[in-house]
PDB file of N, CA and C in Angstrom:
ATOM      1  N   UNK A   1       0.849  -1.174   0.000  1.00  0.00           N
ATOM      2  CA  UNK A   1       0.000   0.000   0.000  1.00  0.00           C
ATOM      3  C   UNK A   1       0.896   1.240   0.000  1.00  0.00           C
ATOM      4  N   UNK A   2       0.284   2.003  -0.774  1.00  0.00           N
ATOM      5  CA  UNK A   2       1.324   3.460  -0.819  1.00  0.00           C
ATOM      6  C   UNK A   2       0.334   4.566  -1.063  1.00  0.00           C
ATOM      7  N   UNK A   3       1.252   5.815  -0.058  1.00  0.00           N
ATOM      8  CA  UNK A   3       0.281   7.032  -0.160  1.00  0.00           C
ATOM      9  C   UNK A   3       0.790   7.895  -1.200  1.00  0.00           C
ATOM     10  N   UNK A   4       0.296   8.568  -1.578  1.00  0.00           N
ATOM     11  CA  UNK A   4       0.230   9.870  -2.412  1.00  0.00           C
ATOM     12  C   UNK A   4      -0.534  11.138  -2.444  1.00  0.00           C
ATOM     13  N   UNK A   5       0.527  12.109  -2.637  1.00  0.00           N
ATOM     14  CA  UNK A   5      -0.077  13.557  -2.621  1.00  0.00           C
ATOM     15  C   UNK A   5      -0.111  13.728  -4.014  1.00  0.00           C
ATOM     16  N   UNK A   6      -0.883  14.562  -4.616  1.00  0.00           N
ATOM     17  CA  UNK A   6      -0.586  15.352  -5.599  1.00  0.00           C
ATOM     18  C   UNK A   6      -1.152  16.430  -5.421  1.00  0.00           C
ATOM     19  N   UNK A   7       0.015  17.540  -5.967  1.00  0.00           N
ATOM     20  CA  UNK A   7      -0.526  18.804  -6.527  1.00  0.00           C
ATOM     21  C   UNK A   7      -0.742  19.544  -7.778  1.00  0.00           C
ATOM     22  N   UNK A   8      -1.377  20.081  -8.325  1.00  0.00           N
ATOM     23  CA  UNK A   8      -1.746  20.496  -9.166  1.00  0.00           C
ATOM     24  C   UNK A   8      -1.791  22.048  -9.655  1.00  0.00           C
ATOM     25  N   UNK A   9      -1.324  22.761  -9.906  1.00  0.00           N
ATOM     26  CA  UNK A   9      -1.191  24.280 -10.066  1.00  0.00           C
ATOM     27  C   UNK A   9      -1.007  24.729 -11.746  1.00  0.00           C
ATOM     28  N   UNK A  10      -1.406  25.693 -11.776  1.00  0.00           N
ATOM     29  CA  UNK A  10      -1.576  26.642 -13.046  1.00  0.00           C
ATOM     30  C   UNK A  10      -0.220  26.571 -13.727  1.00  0.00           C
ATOM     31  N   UNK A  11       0.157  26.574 -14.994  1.00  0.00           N
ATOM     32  CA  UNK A  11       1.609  26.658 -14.759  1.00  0.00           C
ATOM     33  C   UNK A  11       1.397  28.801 -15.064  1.00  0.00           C
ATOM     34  N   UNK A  12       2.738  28.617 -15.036  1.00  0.00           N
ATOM     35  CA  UNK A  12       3.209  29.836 -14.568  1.00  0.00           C
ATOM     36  C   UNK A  12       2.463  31.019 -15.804  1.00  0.00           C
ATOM     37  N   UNK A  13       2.862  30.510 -17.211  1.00  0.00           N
ATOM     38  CA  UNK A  13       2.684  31.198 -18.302  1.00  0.00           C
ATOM     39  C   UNK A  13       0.754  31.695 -18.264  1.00  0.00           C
ATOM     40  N   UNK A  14      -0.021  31.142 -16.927  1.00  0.00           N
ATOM     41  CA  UNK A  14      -1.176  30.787 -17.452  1.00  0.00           C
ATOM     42  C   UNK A  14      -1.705  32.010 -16.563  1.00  0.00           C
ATOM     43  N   UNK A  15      -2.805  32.579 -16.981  1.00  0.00           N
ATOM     44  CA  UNK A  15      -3.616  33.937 -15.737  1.00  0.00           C
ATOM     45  C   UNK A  15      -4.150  32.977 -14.800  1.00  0.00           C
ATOM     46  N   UNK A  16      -4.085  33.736 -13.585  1.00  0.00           N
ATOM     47  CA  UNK A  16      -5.492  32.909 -12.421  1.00  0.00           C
ATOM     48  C   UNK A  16      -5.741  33.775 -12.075  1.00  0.00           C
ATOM     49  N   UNK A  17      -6.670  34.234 -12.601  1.00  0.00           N
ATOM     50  CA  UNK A  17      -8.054  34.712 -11.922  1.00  0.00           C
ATOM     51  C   UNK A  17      -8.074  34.496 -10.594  1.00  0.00           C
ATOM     52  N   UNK A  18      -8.404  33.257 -10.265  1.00  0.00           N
ATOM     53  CA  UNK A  18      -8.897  32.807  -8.638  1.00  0.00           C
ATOM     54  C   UNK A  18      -8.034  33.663  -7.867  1.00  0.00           C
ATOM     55  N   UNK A  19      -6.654  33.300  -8.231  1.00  0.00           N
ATOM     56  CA  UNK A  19      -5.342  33.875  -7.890  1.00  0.00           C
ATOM     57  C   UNK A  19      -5.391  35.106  -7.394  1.00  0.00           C
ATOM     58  N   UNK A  20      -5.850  36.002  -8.157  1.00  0.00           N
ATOM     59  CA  UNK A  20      -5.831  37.223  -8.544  1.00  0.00           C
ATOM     60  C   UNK A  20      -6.550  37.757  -7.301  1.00  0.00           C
ATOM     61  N   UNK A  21      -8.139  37.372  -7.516  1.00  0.00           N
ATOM     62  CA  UNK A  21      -9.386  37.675  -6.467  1.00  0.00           C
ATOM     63  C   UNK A  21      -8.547  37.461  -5.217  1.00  0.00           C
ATOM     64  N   UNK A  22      -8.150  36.251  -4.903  1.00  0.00           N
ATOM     65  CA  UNK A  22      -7.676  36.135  -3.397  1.00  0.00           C
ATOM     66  C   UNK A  22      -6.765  37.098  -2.794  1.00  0.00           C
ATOM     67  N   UNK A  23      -6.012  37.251  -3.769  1.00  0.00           N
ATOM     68  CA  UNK A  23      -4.696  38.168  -3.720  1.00  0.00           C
ATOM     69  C   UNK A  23      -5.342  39.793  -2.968  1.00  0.00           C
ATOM     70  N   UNK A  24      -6.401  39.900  -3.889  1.00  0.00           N
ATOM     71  CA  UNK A  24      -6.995  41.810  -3.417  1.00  0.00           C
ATOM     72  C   UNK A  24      -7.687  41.447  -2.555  1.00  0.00           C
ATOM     73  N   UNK A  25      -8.504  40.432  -2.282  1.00  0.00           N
ATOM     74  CA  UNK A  25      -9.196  40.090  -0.890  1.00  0.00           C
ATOM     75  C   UNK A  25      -8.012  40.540   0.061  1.00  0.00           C
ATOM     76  N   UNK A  26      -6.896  39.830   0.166  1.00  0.00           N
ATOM     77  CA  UNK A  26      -6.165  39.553   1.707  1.00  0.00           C
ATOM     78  C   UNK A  26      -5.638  40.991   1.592  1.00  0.00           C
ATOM     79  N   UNK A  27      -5.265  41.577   0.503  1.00  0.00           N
ATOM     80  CA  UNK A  27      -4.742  43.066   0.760  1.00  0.00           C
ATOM     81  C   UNK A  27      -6.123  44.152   1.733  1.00  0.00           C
ATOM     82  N   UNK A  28      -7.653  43.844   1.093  1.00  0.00           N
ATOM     83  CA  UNK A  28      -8.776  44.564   1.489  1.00  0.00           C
ATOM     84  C   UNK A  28      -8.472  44.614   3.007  1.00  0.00           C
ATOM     85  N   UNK A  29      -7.451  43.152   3.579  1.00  0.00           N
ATOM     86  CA  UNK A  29      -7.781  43.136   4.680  1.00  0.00           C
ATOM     87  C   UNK A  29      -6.615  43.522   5.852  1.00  0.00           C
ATOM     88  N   UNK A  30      -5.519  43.791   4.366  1.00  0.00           N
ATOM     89  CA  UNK A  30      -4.854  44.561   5.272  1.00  0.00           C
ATOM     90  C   UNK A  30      -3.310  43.853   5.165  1.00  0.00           C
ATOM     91  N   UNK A  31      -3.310  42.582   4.759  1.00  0.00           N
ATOM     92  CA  UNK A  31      -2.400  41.601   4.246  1.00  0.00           C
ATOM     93  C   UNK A  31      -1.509  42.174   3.136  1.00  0.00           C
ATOM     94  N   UNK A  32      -1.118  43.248   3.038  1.00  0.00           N
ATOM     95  CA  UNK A  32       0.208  43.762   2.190  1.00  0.00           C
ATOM     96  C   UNK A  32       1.134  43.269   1.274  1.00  0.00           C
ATOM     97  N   UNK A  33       1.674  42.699   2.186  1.00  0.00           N
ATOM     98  CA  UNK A  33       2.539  41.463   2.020  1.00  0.00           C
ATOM     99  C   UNK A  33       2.808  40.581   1.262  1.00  0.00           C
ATOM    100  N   UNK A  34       1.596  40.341   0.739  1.00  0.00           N
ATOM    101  CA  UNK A  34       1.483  39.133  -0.884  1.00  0.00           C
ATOM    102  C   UNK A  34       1.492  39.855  -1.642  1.00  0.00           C
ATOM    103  N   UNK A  35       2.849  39.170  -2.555  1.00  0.00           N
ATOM    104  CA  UNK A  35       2.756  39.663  -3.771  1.00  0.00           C
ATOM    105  C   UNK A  35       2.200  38.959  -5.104  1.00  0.00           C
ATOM    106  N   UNK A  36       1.562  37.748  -4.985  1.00  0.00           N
ATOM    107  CA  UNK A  36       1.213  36.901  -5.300  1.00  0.00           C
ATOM    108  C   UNK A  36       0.548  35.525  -4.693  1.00  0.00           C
ATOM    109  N   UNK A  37      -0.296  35.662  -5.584  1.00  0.00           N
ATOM    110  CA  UNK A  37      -1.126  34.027  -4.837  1.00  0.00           C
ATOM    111  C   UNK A  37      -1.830  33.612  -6.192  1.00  0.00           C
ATOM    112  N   UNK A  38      -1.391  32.167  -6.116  1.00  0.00           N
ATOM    113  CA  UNK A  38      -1.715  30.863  -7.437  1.00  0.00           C
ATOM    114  C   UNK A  38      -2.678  29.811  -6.746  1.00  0.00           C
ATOM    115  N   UNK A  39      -3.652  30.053  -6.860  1.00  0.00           N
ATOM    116  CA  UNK A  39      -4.365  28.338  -6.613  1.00  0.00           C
ATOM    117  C   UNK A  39      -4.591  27.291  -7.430  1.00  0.00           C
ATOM    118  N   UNK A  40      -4.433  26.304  -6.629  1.00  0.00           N
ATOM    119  CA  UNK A  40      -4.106  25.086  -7.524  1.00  0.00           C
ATOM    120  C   UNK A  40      -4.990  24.049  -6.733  1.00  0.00           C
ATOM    121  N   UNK A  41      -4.678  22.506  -6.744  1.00  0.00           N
ATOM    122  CA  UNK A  41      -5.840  21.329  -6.249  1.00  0.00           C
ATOM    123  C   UNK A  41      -4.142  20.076  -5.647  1.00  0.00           C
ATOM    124  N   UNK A  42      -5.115  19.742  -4.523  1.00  0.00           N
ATOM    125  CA  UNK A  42      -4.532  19.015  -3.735  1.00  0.00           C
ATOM    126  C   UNK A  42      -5.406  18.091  -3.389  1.00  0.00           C
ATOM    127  N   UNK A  43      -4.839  16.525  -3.586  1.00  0.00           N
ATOM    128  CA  UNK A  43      -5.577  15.307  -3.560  1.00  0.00           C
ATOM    129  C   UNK A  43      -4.639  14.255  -2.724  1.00  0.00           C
ATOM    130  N   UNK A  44      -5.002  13.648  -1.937  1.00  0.00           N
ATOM    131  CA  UNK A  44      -4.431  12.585  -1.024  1.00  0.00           C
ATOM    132  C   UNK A  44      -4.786  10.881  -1.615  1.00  0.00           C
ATOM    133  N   UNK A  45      -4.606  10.269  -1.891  1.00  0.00           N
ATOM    134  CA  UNK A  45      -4.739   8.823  -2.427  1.00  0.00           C
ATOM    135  C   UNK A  45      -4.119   7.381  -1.740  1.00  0.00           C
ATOM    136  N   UNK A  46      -4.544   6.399  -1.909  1.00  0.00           N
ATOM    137  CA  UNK A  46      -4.181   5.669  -1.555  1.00  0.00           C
ATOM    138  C   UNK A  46      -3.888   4.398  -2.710  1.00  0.00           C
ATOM    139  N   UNK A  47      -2.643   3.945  -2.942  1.00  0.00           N
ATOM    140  CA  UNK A  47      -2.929   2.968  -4.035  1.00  0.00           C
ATOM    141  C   UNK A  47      -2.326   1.779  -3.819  1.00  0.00           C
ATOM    142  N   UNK A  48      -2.878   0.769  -4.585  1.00  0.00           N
ATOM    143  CA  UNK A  48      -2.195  -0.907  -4.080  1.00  0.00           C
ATOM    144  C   UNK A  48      -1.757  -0.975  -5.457  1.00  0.00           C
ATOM    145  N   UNK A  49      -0.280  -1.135  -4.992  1.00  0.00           N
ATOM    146  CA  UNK A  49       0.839  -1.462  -6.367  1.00  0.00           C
ATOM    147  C   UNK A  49       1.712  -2.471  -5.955  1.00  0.00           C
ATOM    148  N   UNK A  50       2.511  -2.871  -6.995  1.00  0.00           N
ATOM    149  CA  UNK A  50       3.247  -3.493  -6.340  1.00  0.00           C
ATOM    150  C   UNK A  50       5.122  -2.798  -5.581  1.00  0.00           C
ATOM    151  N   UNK A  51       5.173  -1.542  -6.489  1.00  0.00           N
ATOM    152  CA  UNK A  51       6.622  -1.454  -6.066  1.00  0.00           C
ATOM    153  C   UNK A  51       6.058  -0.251  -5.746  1.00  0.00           C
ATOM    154  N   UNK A  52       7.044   1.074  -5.497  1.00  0.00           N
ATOM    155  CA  UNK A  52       7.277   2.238  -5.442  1.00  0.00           C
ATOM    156  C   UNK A  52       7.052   2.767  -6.768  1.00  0.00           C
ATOM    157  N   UNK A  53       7.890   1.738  -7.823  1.00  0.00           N
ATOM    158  CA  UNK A  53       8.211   2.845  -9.548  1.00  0.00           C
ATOM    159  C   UNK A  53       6.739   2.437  -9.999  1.00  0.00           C
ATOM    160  N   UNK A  54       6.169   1.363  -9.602  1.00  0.00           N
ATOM    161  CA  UNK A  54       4.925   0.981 -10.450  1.00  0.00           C
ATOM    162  C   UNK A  54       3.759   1.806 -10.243  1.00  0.00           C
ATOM    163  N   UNK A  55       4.086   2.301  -8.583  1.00  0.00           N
ATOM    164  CA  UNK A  55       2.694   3.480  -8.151  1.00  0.00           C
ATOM    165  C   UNK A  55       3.106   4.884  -8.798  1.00  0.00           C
ATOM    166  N   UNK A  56       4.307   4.736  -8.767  1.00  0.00           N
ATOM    167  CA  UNK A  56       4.705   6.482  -9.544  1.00  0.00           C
ATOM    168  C   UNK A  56       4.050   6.316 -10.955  1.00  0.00           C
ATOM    169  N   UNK A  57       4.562   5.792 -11.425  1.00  0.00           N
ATOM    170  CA  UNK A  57       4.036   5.199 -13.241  1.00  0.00           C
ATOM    171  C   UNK A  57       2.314   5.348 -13.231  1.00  0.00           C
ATOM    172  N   UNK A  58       1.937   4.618 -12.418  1.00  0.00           N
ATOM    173  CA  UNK A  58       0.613   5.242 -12.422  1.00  0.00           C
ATOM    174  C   UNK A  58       0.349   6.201 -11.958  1.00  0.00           C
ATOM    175  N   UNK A  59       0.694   6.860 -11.337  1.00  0.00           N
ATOM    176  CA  UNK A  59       0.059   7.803 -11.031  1.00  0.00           C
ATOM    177  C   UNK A  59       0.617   9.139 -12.110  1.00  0.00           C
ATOM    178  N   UNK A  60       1.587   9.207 -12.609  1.00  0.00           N
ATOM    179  CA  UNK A  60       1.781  10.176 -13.749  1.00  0.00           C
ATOM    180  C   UNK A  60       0.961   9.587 -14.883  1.00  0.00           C
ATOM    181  N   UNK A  61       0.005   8.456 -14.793  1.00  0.00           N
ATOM    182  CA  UNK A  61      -0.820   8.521 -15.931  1.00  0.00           C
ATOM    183  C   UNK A  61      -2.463   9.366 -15.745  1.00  0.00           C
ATOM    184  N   UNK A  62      -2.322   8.600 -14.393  1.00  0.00           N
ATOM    185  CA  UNK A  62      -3.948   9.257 -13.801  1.00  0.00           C
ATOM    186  C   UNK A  62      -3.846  10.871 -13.598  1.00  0.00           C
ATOM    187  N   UNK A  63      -2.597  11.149 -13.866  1.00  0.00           N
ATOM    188  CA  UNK A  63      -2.217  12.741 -13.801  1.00  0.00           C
ATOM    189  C   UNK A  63      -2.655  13.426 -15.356  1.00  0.00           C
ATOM    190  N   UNK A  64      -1.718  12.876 -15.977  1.00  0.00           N
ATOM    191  CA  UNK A  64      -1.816  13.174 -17.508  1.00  0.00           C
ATOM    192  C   UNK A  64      -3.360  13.107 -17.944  1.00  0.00           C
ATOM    193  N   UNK A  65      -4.061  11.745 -17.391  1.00  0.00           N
ATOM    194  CA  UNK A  65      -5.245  11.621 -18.268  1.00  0.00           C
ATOM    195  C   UNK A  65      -6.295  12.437 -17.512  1.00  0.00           C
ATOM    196  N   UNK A  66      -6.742  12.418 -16.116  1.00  0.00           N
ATOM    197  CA  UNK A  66      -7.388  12.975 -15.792  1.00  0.00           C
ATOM    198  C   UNK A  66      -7.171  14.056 -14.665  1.00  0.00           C
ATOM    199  N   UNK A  67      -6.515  13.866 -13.674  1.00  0.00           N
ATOM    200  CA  UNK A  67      -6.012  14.992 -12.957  1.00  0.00           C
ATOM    201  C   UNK A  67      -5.989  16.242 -12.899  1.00  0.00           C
ATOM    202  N   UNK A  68      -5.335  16.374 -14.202  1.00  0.00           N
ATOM    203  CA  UNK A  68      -4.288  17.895 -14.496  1.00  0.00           C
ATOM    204  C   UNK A  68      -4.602  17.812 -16.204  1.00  0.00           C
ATOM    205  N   UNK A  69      -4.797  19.056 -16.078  1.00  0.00           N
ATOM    206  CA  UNK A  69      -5.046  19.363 -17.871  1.00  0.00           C
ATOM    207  C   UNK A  69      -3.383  19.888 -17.961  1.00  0.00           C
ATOM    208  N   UNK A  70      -2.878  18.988 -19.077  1.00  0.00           N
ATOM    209  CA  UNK A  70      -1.515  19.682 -18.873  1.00  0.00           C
ATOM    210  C   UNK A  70      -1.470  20.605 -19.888  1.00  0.00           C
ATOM    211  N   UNK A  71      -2.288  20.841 -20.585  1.00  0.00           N
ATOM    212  CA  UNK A  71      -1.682  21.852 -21.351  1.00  0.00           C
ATOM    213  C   UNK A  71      -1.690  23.417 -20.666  1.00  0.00           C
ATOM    214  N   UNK A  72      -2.441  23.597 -19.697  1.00  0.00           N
ATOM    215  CA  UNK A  72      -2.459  25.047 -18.921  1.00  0.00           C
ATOM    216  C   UNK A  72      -2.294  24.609 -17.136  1.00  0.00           C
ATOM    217  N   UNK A  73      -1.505  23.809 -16.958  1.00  0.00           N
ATOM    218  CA  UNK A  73      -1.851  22.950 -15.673  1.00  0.00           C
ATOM    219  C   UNK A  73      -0.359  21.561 -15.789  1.00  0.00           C
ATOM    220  N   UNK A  74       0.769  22.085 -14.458  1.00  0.00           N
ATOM    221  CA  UNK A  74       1.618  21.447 -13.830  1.00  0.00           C
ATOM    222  C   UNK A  74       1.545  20.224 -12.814  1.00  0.00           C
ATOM    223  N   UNK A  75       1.714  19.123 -12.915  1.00  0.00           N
ATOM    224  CA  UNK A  75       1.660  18.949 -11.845  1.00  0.00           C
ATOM    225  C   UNK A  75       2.939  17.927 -10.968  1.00  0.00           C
ATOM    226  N   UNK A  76       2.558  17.456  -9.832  1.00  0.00           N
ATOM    227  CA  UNK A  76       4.291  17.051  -9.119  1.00  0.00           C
ATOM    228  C   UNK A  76       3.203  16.151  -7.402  1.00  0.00           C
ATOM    229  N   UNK A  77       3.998  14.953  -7.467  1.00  0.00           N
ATOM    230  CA  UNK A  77       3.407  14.005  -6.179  1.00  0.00           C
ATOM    231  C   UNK A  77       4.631  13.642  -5.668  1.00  0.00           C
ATOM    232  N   UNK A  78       3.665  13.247  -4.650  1.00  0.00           N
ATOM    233  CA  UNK A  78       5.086  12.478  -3.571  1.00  0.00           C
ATOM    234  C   UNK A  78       4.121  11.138  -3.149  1.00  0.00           C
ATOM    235  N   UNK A  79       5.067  10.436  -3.092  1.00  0.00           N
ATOM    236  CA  UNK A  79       4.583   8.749  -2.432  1.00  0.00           C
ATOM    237  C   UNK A  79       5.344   8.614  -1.869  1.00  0.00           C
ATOM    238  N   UNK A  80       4.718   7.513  -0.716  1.00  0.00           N
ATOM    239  CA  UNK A  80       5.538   7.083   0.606  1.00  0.00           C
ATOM    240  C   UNK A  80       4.792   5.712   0.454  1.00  0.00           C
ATOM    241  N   UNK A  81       5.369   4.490   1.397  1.00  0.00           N
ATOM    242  CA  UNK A  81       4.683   3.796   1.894  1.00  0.00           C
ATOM    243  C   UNK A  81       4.152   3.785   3.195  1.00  0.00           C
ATOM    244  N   UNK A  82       2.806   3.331   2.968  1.00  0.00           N
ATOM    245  CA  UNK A  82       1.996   3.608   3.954  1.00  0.00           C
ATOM    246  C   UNK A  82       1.239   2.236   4.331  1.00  0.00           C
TER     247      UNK A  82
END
């Protein structure tokens, strides 16, 4: 059994909006300080593989195919066993 994070974020070249909104929110409130803010998607998983390379392998597919749109959209996991 092995865990996994993935994250998912805008890549860089791409606008966020969301980004953007949050960004003048935290200033409205007084939050200065940011000079930037990107939101992105964070997912926790659990998968039954057999090795370490075999859960990575899948999981950069379930990334590619459904996850993460890669054409406007990065993404990067970590696995452990769990």
């Amino acid at each position: 059994m092995f865990k996994a994070i993935v994250y998912v974020t805008l890549k860089e070249s791409v606008l966020d909006p969301q980004g953007n909104a949050v960004k003048s929110s935290l200033h409205s409130l007084g939050f200065d300080e940011v000079s930037d803010t990107r939101i992105g998607k964070y997912m926790e998983m659990e998968l039954n593989a057999p090795s370490l390379e075999a859960a990575q392998e899948r999981l950069k597919e379930m990334c590619e195919k459904l996850l993460a749109n890669t054409v406007i959209e990065d993404y990067r996991f970590e696995v452990t066993e769990g």
